[in-house]
Protein backbone atom coordinates (compact mmCIF):
# COMPACT_ATOMS: atom_id res chain seq x y z
CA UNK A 1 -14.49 -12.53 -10.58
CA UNK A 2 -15.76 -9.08 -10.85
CA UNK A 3 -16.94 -7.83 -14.01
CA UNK A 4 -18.21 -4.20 -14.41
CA UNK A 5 -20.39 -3.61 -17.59
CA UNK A 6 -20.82 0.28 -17.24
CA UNK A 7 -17.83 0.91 -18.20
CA UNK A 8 -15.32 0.47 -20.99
CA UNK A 9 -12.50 -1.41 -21.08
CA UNK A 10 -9.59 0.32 -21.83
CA UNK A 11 -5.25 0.41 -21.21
CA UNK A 12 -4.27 3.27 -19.39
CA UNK A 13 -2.34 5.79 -20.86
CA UNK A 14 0.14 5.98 -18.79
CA UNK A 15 1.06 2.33 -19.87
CA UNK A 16 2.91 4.36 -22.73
CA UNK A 17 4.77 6.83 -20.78
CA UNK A 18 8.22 6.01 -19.26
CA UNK A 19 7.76 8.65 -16.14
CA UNK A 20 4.13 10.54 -14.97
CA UNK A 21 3.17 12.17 -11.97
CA UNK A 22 1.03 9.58 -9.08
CA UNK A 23 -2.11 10.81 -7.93
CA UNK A 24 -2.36 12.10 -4.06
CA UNK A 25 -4.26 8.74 -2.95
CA UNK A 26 -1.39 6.56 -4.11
CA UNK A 27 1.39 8.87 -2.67
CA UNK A 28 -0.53 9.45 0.59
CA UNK A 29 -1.07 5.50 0.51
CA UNK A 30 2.95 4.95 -0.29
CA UNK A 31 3.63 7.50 2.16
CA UNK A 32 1.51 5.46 5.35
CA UNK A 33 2.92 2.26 4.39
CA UNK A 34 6.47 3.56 5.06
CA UNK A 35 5.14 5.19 8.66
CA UNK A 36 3.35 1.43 9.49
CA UNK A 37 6.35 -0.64 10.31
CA UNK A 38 4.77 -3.48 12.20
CA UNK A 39 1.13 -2.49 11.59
CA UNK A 40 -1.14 -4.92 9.75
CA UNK A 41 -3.23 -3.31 6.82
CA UNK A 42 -6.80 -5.17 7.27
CA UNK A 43 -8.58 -3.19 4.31
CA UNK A 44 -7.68 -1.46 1.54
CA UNK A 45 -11.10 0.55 -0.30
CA UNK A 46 -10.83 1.31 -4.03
CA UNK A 47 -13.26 3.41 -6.18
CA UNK A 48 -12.62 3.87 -9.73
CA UNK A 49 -8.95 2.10 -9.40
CA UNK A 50 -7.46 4.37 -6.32
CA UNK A 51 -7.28 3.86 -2.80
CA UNK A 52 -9.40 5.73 -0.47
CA UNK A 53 -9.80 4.28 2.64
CA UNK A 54 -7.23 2.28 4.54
CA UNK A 55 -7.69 0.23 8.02
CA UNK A 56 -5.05 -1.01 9.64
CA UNK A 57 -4.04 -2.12 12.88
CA UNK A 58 -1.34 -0.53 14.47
CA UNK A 59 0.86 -2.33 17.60
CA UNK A 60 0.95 0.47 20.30
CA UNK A 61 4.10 0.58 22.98
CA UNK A 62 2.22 -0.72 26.60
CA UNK A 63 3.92 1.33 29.49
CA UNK A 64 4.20 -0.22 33.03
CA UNK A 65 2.05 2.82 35.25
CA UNK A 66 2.94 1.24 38.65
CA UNK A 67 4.04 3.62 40.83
């Protein structure tokens, strides 16, 4: 468990909207899971509740060179 004590505790207030624009972390995050395909996300960073840093692993095509 991970409690923070700095800050308060409160619902977002989005939670009462039916429709709001996402931030550009989360649709740049959306937008690399969709390019990914067979990739393997090792580690996601948050700060203050969005994404900001993603590693992943990616499978690259190996190509036969003998000539």
């Amino acid at each position: 468990m991970d409690v923070r004590l700095d800050v308060e505790t409160q619902p977002r207030e989005e939670i009462a909207t039916s429709d709001f624009a996402l931030g550009a972390e989360i649709t740049r995050l959306m937008a690399l899971l969709d390019k990914i395909g067979n990739g393997k996300i090792t580690r996601i960073e948050v700060r203050a509740g969005l994404p900001r840093r993603v590693t992943l692993e990616d499978r690259c095509a190996v190509t036969d060179r003998a000539t």
